[in-house]
Protein backbone atom coordinates (compact mmCIF):
# COMPACT_ATOMS: atom_id res chain seq x y z
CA UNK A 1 88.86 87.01 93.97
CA UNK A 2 91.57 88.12 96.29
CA UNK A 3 94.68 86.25 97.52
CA UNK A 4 97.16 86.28 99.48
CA UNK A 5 100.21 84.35 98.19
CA UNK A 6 101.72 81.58 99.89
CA UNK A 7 101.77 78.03 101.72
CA UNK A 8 99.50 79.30 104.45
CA UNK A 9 97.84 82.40 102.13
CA UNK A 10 94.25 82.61 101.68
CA UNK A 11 91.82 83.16 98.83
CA UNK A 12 88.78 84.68 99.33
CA UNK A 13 85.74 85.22 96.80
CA UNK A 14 81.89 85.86 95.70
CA UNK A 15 80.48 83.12 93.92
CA UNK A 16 77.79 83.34 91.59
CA UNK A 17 75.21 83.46 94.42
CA UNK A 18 76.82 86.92 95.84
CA UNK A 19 78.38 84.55 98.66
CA UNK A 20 81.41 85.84 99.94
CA UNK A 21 83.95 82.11 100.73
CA UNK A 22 86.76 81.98 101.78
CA UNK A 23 89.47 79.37 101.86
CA UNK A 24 92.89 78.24 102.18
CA UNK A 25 95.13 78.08 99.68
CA UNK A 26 95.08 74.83 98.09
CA UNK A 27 98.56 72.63 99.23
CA UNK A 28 99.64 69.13 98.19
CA UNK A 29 102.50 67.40 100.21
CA UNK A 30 105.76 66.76 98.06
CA UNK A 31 105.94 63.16 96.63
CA UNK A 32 108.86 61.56 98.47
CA UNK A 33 109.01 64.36 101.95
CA UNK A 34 107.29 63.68 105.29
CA UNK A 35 106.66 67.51 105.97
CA UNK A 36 106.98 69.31 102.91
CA UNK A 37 104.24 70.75 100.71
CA UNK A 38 103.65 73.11 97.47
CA UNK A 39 100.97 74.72 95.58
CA UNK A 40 98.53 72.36 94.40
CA UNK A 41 98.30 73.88 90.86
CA UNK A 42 95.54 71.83 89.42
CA UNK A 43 93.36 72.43 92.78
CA UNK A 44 94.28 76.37 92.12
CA UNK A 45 93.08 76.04 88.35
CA UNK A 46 89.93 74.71 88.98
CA UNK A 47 88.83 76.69 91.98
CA UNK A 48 89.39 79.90 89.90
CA UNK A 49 87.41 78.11 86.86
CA UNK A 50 84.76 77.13 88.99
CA UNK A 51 84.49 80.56 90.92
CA UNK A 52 82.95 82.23 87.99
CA UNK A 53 84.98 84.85 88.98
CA UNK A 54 85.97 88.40 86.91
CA UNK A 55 89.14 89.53 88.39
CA UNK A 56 91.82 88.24 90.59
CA UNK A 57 93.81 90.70 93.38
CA UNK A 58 97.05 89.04 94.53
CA UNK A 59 99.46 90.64 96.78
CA UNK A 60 102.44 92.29 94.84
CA UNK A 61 105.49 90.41 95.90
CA UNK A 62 108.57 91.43 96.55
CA UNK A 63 111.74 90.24 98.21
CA UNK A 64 110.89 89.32 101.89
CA UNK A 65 113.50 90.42 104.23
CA UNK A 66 113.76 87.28 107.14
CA UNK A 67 113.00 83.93 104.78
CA UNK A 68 114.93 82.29 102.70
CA UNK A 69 115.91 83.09 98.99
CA UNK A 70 114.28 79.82 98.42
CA UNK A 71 111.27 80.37 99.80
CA UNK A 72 111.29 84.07 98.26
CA UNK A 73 111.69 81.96 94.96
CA UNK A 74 108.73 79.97 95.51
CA UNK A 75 106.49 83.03 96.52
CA UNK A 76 107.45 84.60 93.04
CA UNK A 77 106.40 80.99 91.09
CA UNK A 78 102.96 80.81 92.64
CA UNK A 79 102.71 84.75 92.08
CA UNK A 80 103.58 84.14 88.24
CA UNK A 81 101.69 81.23 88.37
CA UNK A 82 98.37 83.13 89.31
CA UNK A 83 99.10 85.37 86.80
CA UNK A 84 99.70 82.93 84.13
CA UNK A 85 96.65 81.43 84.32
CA UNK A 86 94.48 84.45 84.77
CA UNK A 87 95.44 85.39 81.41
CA UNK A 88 94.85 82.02 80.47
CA UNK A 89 91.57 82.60 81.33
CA UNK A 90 91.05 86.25 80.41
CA UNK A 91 90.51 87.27 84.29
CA UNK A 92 91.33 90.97 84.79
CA UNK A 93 94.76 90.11 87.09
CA UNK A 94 96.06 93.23 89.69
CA UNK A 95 98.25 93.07 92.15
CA UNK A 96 98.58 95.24 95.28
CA UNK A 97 101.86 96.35 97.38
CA UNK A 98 101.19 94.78 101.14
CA UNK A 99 102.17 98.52 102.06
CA UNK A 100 99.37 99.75 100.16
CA UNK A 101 96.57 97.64 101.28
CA UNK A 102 97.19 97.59 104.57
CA UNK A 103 97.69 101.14 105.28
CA UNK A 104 94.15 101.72 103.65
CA UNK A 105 92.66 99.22 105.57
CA UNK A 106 94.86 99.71 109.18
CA UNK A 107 93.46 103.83 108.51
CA UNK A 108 90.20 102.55 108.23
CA UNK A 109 89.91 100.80 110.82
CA UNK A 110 91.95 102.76 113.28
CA UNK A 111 89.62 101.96 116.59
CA UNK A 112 91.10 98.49 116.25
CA UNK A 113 94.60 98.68 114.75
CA UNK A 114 95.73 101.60 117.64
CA UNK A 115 96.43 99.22 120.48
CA UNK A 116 97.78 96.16 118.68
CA UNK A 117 101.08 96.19 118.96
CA UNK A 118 103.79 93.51 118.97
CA UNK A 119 107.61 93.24 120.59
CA UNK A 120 109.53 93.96 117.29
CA UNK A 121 109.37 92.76 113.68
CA UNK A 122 106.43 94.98 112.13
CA UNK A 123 105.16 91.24 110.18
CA UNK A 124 103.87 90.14 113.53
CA UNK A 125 102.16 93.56 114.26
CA UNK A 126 100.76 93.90 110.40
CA UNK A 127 99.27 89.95 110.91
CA UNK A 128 97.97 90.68 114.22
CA UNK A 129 95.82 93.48 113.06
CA UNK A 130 94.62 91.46 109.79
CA UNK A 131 93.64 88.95 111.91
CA UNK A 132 91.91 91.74 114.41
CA UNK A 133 90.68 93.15 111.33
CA UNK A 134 89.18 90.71 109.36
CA UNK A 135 86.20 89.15 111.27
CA UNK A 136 84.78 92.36 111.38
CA UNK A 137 85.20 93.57 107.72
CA UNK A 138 83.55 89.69 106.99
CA UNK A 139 80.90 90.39 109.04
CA UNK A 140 80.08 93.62 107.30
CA UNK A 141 80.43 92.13 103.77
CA UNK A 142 78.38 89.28 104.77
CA UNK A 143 75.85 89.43 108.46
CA UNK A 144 77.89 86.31 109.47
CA UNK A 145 80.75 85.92 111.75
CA UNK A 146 83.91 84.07 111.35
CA UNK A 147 86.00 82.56 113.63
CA UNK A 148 90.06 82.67 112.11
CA UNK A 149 92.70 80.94 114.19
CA UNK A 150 95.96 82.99 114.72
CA UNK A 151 97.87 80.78 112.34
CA UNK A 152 95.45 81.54 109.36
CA UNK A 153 96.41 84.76 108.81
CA UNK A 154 96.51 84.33 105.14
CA UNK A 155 92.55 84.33 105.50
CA UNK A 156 92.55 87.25 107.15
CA UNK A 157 94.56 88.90 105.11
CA UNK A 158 92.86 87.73 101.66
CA UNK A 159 89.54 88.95 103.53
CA UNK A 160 91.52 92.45 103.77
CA UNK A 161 92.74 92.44 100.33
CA UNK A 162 89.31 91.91 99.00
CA UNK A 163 87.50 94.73 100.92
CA UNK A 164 90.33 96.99 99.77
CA UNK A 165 89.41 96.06 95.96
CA UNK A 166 85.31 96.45 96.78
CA UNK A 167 86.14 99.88 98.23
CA UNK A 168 88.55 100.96 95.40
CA UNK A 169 86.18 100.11 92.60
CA UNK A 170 83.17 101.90 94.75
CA UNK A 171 85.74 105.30 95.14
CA UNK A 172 86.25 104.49 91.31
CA UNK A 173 82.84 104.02 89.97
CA UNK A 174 82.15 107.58 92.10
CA UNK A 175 84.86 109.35 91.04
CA UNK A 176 83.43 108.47 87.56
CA UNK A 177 80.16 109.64 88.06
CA UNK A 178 80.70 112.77 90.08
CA UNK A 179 83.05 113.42 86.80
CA UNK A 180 80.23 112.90 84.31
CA UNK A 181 77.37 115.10 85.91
């Protein structure tokens, strides 16, 4: 399971059928607000429960220059949160720098990630190529095509996230057998 912290982040995962899903991260709106939301914990708990799932990739936070400490905050809770209950649940939990995920994945797929460009902050640019990005690696992990919308870019960058983990344990599990013959 990979995800991609956040209000608008994105979880993506094989279920026991080899089925590669992927959703939104689970929100609930805040008893007593009109527009705000949070984590919806229990929804969270359950999905990774029912997911069958070994392992859990999250994005390795760190202070995000442009929001808010609060927000920053918040980020760090759900982060701690995943992690929390991935021991809970004796799930292999790793996390992965943005920086290093995306520059194996932007190098890999170069022919795309060349001409996207944006007019400043690099966030924008690093989103827009996730989102360029991530149809494509979906299609090859599954023959089927998905259609994400520019503000789901948590999707496409959970999609990203995972491929990065299936291609890190296939490097591994070669690396390990080129060492033992």
């Amino acid at each position: 399971m990979a995800i991609d912290i956040g209000l608008k982040g994105g979880i993506s995962y094989y279920n026991i059928y080899g089925e590669l899903l992927v959703t939104k991260m689970p929100i609930i709106k805040v008893k007593g607000s009109k527009s705000k939301h949070d984590l919806d914990k229990l929804k969270l708990i359950e999905l990774i429960k029912t997911s069958e799932v070994d392992y859990v990739i999250v994005e390795k936070l760190q202070s995000i220059y442009g929001i808010s400490k609060d927000s920053n905050i918040k980020l760090l809770q759900q982060y701690s949160f995943i992690e929390g209950v991935c021991l809970a649940l004796g799930l292999e939990f790793e996390s992965v720098t943005a920086k290093t995920w995306q520059k194996y994945i932007f190098d890999n797929y170069r022919q795309i990630t060349d001409n996207i460009t944006s007019d400043g902050t690099n966030i924008k640019e690093t989103k827009l190529k996730s989102l360029a990005i991530a149809p494509i690696i979906y299609k090859e992990l599954t023959g089927k095509d998905i259609e994400i919308k520019k503000t789901q870019d948590g999707l496409a960058d959970a999609i990203c996230i995972m491929k990065y983990k299936l291609d890190n344990n296939k490097l591994k599990q070669n690396l390990l057998e080129s060492n033992v013959n």
